[in-house]
PDB file of N, CA and C in Angstrom:
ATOM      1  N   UNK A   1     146.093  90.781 -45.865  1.00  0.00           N
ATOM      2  CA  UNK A   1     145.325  90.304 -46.989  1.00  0.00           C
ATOM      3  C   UNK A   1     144.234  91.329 -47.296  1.00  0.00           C
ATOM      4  N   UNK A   2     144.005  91.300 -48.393  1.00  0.00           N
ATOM      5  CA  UNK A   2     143.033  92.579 -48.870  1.00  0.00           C
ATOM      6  C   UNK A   2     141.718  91.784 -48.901  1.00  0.00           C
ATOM      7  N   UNK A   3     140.764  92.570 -48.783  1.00  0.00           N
ATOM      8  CA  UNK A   3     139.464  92.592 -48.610  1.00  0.00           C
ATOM      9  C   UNK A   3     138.527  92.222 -50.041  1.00  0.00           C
ATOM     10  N   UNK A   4     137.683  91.100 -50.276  1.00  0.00           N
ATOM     11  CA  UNK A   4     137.082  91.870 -51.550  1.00  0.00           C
ATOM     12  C   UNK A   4     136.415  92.613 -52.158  1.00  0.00           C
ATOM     13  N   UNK A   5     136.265  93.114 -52.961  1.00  0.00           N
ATOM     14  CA  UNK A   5     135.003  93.969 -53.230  1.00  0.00           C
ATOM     15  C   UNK A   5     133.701  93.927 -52.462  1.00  0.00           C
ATOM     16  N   UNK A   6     133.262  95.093 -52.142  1.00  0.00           N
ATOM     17  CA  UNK A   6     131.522  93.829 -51.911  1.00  0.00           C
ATOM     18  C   UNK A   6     130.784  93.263 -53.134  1.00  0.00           C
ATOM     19  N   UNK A   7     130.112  92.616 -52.785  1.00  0.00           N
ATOM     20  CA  UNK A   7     129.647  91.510 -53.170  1.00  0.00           C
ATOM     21  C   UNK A   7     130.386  90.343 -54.093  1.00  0.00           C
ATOM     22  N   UNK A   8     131.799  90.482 -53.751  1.00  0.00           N
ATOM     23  CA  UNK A   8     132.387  89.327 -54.418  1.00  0.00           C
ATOM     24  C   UNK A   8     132.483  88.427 -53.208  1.00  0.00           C
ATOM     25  N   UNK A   9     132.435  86.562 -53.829  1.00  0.00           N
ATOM     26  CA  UNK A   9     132.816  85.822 -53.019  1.00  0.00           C
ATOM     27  C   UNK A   9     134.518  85.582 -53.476  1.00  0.00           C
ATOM     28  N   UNK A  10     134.912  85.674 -52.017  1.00  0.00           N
ATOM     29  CA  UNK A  10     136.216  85.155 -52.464  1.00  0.00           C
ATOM     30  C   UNK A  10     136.531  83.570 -51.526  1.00  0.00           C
ATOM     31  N   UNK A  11     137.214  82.515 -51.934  1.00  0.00           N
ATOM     32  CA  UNK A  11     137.214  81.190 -51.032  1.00  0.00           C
ATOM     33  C   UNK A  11     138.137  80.597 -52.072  1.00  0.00           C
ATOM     34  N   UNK A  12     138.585  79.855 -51.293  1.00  0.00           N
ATOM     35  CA  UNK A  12     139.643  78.876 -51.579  1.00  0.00           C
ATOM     36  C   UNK A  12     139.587  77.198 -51.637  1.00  0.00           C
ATOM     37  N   UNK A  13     140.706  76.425 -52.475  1.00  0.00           N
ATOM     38  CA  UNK A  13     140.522  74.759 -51.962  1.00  0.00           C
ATOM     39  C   UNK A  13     142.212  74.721 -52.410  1.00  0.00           C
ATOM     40  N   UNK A  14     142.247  73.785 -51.330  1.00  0.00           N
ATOM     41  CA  UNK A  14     143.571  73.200 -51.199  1.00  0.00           C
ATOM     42  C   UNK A  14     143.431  71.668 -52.083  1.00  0.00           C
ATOM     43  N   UNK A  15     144.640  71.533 -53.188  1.00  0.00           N
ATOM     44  CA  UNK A  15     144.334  69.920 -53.645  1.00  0.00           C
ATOM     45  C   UNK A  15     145.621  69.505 -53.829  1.00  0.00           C
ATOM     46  N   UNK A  16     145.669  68.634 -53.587  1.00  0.00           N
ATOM     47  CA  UNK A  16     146.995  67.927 -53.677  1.00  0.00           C
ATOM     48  C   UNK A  16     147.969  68.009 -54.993  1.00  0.00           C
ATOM     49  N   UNK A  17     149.077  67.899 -55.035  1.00  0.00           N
ATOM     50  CA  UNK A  17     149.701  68.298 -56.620  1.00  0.00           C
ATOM     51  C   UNK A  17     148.967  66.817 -57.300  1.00  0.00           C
ATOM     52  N   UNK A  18     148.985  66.280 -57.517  1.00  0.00           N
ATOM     53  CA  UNK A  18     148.617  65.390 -58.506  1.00  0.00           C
ATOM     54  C   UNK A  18     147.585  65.180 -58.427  1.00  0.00           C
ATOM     55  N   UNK A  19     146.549  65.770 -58.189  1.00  0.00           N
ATOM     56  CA  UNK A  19     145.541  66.228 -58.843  1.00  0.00           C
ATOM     57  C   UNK A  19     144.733  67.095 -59.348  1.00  0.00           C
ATOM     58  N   UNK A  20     145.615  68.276 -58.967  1.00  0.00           N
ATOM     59  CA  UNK A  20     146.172  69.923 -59.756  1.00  0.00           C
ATOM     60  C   UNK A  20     145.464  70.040 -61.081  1.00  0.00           C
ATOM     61  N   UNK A  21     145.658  69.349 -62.050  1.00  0.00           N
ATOM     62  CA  UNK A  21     145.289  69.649 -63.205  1.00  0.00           C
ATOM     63  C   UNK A  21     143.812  69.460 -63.517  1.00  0.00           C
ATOM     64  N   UNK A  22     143.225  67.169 -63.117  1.00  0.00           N
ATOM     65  CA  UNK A  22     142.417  67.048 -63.483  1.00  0.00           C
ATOM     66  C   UNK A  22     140.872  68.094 -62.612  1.00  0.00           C
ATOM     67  N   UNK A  23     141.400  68.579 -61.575  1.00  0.00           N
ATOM     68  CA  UNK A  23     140.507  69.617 -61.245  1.00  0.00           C
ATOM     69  C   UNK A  23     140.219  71.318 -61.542  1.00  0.00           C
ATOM     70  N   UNK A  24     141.521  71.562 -61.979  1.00  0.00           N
ATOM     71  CA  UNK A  24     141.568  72.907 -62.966  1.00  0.00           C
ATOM     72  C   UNK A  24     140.813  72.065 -64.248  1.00  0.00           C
ATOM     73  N   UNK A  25     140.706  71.016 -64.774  1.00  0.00           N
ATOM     74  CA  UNK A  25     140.445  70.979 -66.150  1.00  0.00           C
ATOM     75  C   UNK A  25     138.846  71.397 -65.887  1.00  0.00           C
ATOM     76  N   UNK A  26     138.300  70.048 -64.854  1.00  0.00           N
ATOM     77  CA  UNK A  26     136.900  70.089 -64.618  1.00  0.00           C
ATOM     78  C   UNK A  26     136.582  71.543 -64.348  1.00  0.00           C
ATOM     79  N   UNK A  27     136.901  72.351 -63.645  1.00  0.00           N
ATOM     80  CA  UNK A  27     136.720  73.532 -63.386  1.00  0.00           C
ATOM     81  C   UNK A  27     136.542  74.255 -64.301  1.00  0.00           C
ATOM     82  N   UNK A  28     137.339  74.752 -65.631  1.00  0.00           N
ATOM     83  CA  UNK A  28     137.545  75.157 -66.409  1.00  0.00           C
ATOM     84  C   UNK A  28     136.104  74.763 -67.238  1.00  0.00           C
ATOM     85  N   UNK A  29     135.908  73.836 -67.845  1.00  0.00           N
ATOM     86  CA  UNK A  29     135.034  73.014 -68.829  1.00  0.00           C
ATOM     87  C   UNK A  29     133.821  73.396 -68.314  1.00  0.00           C
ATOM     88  N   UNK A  30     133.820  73.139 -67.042  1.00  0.00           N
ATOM     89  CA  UNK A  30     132.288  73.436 -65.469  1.00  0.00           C
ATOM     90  C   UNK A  30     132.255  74.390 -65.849  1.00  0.00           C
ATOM     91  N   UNK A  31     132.606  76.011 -66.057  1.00  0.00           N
ATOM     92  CA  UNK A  31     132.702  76.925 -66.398  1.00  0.00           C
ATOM     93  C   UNK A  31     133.232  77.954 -67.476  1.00  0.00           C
ATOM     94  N   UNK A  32     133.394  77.270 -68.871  1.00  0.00           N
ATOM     95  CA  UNK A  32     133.500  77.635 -69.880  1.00  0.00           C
ATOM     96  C   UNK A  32     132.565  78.630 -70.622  1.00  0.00           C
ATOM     97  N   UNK A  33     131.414  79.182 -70.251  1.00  0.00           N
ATOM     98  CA  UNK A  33     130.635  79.847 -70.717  1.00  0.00           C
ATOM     99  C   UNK A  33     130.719  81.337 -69.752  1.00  0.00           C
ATOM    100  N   UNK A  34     131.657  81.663 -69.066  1.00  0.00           N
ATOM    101  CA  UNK A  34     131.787  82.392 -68.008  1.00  0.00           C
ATOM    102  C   UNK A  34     133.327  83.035 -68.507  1.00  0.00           C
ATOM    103  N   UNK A  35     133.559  84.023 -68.179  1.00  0.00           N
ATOM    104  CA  UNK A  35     135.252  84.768 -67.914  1.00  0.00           C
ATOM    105  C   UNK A  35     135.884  84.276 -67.515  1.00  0.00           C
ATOM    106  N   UNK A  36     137.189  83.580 -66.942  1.00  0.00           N
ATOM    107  CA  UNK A  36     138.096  83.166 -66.310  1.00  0.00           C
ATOM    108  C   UNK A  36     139.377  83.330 -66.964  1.00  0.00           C
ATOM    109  N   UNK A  37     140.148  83.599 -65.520  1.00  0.00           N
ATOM    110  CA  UNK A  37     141.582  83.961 -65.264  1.00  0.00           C
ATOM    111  C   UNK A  37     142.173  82.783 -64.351  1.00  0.00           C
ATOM    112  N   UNK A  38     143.485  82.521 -65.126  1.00  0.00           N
ATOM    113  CA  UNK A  38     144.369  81.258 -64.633  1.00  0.00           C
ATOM    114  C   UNK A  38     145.381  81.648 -64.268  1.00  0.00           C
ATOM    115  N   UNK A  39     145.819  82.126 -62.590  1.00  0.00           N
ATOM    116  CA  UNK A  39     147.725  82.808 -62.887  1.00  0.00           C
ATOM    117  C   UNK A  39     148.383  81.804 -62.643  1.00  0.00           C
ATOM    118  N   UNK A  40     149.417  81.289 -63.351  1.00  0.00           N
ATOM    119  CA  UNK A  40     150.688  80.428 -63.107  1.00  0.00           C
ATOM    120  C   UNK A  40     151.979  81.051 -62.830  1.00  0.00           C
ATOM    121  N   UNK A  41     152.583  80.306 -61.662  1.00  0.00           N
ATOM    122  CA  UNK A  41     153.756  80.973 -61.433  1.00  0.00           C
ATOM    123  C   UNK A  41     154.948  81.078 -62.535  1.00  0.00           C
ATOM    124  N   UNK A  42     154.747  80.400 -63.795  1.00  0.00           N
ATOM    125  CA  UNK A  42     155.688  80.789 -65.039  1.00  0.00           C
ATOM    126  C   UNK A  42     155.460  80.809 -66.361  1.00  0.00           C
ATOM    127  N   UNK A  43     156.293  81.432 -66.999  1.00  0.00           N
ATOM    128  CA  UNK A  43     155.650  81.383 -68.533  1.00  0.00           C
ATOM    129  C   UNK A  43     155.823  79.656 -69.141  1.00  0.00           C
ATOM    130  N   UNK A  44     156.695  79.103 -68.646  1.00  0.00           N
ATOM    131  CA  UNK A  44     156.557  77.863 -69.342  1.00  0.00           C
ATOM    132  C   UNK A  44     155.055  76.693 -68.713  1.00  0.00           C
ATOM    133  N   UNK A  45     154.925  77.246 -67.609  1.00  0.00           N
ATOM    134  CA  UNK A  45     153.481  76.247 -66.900  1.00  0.00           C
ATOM    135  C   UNK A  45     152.301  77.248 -67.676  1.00  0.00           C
ATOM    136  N   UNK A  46     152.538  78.285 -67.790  1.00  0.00           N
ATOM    137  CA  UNK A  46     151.404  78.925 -68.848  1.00  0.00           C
ATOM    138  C   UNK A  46     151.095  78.469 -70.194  1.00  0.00           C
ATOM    139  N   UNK A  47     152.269  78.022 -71.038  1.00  0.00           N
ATOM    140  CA  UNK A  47     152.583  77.435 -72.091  1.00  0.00           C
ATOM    141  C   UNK A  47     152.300  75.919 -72.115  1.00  0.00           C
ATOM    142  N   UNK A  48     152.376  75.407 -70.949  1.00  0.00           N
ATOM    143  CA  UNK A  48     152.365  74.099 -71.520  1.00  0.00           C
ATOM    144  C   UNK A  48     150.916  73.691 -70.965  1.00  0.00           C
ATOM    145  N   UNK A  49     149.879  74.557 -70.048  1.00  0.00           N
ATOM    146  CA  UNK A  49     148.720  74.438 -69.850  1.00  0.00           C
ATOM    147  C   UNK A  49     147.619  74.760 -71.592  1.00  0.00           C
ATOM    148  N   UNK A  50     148.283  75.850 -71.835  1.00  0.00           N
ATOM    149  CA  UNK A  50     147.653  76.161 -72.483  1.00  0.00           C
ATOM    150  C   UNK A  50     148.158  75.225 -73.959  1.00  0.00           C
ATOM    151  N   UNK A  51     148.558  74.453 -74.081  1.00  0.00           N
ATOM    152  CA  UNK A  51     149.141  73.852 -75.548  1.00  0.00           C
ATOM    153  C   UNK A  51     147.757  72.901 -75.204  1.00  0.00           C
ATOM    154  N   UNK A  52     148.417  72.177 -74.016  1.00  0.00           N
ATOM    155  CA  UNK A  52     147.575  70.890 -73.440  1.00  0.00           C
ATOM    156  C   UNK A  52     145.866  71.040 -73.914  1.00  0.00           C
ATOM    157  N   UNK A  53     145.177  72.337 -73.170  1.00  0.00           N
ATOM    158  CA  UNK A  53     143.671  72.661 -73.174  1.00  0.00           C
ATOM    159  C   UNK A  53     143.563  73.027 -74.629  1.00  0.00           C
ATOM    160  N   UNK A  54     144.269  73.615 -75.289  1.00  0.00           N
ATOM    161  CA  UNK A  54     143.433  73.926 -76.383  1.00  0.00           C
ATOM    162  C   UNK A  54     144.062  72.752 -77.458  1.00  0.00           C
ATOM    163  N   UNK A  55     144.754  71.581 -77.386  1.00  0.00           N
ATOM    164  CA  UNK A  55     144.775  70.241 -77.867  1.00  0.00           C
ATOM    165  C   UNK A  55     143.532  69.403 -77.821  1.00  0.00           C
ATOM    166  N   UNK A  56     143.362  69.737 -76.192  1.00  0.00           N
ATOM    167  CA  UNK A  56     142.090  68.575 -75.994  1.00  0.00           C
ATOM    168  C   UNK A  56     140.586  69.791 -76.050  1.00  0.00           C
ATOM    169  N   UNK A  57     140.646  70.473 -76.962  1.00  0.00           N
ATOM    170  CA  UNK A  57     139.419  71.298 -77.472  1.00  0.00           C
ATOM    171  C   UNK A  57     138.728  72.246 -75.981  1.00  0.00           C
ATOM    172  N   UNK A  58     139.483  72.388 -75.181  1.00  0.00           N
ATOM    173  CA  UNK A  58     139.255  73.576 -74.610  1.00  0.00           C
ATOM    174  C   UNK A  58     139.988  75.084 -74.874  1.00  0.00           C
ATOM    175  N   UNK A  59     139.097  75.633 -75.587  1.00  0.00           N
ATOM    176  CA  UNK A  59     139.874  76.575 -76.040  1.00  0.00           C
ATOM    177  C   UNK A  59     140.212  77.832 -75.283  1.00  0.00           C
ATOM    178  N   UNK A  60     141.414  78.264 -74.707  1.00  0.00           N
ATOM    179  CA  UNK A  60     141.967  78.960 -74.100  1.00  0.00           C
ATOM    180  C   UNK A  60     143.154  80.043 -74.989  1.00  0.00           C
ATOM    181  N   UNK A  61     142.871  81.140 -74.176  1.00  0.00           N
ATOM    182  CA  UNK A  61     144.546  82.542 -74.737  1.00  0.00           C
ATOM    183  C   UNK A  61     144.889  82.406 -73.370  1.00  0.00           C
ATOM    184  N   UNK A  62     146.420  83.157 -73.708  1.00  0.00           N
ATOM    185  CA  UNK A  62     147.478  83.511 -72.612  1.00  0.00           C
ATOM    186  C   UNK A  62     147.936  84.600 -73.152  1.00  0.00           C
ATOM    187  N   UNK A  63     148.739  85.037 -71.957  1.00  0.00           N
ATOM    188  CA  UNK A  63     149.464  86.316 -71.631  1.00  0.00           C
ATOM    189  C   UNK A  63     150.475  85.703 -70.739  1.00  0.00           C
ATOM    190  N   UNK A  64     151.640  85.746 -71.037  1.00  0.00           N
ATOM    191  CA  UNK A  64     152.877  86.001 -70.594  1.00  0.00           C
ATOM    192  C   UNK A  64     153.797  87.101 -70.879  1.00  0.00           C
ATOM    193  N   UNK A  65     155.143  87.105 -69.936  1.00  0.00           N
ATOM    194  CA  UNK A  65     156.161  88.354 -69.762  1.00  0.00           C
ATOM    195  C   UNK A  65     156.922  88.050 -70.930  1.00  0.00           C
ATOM    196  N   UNK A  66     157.194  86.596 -71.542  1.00  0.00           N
ATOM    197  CA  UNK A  66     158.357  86.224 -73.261  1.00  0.00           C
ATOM    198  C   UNK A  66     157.370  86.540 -74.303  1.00  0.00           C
ATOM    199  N   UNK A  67     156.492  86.677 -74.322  1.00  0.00           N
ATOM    200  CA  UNK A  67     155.409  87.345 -75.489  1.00  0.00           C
ATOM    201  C   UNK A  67     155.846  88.636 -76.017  1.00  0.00           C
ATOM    202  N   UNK A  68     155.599  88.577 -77.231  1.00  0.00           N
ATOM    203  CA  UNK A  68     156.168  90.040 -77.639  1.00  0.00           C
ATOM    204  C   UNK A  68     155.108  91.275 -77.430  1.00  0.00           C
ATOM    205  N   UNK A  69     155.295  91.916 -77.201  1.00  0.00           N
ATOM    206  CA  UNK A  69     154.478  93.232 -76.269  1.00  0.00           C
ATOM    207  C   UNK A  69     152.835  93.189 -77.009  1.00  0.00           C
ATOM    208  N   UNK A  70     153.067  93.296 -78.396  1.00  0.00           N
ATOM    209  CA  UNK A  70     151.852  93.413 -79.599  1.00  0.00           C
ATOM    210  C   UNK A  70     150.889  92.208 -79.446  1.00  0.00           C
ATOM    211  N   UNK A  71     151.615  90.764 -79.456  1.00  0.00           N
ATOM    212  CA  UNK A  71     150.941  88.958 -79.084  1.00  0.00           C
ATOM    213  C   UNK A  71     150.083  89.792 -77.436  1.00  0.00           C
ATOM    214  N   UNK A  72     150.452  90.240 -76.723  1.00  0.00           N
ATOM    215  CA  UNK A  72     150.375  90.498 -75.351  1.00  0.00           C
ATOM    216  C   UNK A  72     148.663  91.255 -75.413  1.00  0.00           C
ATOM    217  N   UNK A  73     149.063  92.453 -76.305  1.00  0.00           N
ATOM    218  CA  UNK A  73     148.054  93.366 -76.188  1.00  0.00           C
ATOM    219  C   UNK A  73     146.802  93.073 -77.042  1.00  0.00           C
ATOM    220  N   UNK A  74     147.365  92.419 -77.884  1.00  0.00           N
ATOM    221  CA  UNK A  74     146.078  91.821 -78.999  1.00  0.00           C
ATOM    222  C   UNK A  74     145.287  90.828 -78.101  1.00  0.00           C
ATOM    223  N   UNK A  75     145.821  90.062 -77.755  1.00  0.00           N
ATOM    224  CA  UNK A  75     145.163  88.875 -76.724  1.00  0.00           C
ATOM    225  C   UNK A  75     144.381  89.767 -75.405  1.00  0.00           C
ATOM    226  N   UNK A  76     144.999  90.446 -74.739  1.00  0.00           N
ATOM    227  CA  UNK A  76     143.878  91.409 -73.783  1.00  0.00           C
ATOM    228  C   UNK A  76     143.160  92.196 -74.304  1.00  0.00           C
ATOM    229  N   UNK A  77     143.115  92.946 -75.121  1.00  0.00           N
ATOM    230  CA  UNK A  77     141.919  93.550 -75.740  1.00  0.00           C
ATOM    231  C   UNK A  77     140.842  92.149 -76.387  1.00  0.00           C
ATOM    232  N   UNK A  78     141.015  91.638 -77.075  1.00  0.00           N
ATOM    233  CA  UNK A  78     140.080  90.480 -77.208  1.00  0.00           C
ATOM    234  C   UNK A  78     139.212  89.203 -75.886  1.00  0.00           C
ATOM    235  N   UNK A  79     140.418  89.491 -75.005  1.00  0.00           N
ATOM    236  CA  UNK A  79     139.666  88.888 -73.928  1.00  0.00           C
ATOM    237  C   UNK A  79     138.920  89.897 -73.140  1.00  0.00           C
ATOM    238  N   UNK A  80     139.147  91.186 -73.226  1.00  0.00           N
ATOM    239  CA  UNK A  80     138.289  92.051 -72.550  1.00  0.00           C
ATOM    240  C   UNK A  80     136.900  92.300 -73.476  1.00  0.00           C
ATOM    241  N   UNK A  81     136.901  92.642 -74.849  1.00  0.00           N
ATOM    242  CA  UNK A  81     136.006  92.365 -75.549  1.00  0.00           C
ATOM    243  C   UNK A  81     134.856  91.194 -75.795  1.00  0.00           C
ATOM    244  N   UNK A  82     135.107  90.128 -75.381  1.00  0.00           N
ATOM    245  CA  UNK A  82     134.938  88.800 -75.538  1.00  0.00           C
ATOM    246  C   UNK A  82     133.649  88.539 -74.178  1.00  0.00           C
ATOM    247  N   UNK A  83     132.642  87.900 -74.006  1.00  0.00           N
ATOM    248  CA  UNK A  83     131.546  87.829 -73.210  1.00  0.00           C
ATOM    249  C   UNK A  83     131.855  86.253 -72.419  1.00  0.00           C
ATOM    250  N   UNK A  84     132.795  85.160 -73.051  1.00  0.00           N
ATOM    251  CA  UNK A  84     133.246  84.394 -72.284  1.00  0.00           C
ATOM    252  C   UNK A  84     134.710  83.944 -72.455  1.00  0.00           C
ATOM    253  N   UNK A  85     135.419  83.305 -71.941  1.00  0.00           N
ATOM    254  CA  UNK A  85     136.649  82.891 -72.247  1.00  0.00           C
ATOM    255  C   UNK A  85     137.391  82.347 -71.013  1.00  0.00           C
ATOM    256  N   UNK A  86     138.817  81.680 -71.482  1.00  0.00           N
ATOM    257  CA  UNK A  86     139.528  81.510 -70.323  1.00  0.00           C
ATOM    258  C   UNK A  86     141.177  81.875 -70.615  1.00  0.00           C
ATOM    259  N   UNK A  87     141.662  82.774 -69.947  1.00  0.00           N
ATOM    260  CA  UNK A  87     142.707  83.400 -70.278  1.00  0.00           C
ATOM    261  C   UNK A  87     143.686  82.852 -68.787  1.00  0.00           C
ATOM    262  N   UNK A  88     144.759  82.453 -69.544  1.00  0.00           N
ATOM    263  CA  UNK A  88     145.601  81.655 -68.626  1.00  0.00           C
ATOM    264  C   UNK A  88     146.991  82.924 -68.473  1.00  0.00           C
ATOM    265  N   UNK A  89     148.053  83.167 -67.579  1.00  0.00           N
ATOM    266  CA  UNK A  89     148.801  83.979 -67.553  1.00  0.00           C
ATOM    267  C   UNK A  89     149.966  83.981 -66.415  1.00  0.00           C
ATOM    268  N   UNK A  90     150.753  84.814 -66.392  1.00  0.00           N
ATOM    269  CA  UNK A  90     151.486  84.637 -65.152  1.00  0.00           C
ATOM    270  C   UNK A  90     150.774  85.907 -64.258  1.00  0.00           C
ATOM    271  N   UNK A  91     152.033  86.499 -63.126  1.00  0.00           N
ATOM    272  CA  UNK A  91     151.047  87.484 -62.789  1.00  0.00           C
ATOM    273  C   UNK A  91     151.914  89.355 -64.025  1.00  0.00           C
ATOM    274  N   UNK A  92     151.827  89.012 -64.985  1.00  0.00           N
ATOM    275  CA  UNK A  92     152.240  90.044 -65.934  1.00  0.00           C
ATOM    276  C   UNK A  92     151.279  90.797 -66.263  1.00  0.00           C
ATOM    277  N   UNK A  93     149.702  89.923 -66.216  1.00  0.00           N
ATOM    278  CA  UNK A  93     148.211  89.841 -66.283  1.00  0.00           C
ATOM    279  C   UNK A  93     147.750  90.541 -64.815  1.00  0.00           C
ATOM    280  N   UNK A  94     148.452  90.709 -64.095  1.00  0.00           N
ATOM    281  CA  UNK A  94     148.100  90.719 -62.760  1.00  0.00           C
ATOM    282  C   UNK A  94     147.994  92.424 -62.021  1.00  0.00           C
ATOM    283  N   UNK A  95     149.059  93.034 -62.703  1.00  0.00           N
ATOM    284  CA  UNK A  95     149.200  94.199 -62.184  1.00  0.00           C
ATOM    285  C   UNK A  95     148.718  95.463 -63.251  1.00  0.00           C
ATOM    286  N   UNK A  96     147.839  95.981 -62.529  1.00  0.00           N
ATOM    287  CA  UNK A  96     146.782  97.009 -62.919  1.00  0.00           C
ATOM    288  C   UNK A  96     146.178  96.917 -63.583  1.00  0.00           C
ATOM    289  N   UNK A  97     145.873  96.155 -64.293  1.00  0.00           N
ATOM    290  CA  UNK A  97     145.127  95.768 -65.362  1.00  0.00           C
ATOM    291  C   UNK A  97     143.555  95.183 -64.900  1.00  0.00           C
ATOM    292  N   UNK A  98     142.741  96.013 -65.383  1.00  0.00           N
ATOM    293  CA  UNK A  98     141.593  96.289 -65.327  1.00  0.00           C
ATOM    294  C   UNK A  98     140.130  95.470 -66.713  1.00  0.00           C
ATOM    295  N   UNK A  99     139.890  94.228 -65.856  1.00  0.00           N
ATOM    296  CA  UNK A  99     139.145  93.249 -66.646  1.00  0.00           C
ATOM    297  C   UNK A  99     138.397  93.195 -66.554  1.00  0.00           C
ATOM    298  N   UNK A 100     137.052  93.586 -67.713  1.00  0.00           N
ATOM    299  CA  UNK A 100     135.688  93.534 -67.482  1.00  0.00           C
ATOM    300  C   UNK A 100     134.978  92.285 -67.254  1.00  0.00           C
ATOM    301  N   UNK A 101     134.273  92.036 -66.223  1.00  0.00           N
ATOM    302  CA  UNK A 101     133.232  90.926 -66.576  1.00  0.00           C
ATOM    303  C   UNK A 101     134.150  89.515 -66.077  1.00  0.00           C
ATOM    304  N   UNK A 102     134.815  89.829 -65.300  1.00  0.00           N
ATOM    305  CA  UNK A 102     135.580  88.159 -65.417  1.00  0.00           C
ATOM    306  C   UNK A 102     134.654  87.548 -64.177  1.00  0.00           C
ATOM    307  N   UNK A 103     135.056  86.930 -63.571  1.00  0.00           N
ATOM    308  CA  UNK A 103     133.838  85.908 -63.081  1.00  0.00           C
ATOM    309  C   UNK A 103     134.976  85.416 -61.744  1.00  0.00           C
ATOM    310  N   UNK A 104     136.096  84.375 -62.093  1.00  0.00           N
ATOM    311  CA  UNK A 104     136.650  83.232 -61.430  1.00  0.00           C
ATOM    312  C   UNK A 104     138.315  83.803 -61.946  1.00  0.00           C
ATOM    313  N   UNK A 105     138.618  83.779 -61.036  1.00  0.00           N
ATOM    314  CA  UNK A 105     140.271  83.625 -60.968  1.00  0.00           C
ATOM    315  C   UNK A 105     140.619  82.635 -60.233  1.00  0.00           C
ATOM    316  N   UNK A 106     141.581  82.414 -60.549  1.00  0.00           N
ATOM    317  CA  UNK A 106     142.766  81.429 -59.891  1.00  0.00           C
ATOM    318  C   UNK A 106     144.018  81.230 -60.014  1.00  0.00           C
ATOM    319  N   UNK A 107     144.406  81.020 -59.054  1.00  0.00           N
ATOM    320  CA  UNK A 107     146.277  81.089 -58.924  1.00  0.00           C
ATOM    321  C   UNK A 107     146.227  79.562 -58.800  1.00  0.00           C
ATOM    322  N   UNK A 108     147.298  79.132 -59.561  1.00  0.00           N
ATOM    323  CA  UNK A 108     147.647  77.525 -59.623  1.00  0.00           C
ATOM    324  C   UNK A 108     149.145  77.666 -59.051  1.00  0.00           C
ATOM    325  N   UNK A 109     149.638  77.528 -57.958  1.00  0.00           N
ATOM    326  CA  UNK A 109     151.095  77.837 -57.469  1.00  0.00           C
ATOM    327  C   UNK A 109     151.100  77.126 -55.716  1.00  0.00           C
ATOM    328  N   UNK A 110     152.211  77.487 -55.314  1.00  0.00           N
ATOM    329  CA  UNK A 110     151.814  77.259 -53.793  1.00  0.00           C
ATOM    330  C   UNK A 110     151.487  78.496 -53.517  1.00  0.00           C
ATOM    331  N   UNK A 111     150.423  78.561 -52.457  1.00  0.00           N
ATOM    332  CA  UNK A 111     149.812  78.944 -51.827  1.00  0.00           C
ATOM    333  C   UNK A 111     150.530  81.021 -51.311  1.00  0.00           C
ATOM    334  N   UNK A 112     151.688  80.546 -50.608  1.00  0.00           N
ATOM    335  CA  UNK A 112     152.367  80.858 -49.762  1.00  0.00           C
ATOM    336  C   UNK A 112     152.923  82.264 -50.466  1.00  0.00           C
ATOM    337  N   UNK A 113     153.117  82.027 -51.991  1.00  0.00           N
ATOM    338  CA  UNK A 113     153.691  83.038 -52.796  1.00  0.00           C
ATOM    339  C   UNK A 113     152.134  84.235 -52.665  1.00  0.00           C
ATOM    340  N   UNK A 114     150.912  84.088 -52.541  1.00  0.00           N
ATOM    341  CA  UNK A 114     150.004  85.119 -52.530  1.00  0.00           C
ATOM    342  C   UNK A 114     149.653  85.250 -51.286  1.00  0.00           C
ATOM    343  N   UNK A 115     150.177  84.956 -49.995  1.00  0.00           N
ATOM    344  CA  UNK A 115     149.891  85.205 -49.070  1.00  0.00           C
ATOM    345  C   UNK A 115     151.210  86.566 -48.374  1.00  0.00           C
ATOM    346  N   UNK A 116     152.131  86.542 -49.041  1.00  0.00           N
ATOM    347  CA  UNK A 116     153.744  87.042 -48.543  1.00  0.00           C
ATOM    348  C   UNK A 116     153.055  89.234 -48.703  1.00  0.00           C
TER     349      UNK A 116
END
């Protein structure tokens, strides 16, 4: 397991699946004035998080791998530009890609897939 930066905290919580969401929501909302990154293990749990939050007026972008390359790049340059937000994604978002200012990440998946 890699180390974090200094001075980042890094920590974890384990929650049960069915109650997965209503604590990503609180989380999210708790911290809406801040950067945040959401990885989901697929483009359709990316899609259907993000229909859901920005229905019930949390407004969220994504990045997924079925996005057409241009939807992809317009949405990361604006979230890198952007001073708060919450950008939901698989890990397509994940590799090398270099994000100013984000705050909170999180992987919503089992566990086991970021530990391998």
């Amino acid at each position: 397991m890699q180390v974090p930066n200094e001075g980042c905290f890094q920590g974890y919580v384990f929650v049960p699946c069915a109650k997965r969401f209503m604590v990503l929501y609180s989380f999210l909302k708790r911290h809406k004035s801040k950067k945040v990154m959401v990885f989901f293990s697929s483009c359709n749990s990316v899609k259907f998080h993000a229909d859901i939050f920005n229905h019930i007026h949390l407004h969220c972008s994504s990045i997924y791998g079925k996005q057409k390359q241009q939807t992809r790049t317009t949405t990361f340059v604006d979230f890198c530009q952007a001073e708060k937000g919450i950008l939901l994604c698989t890990d397509v978002a994940a590799r090398g890609l270099d994000i100013p200012s984000v705050v909170y990440t999180s992987f919503i998946s089992t566990y086991m897939k970021f530990f391998k």
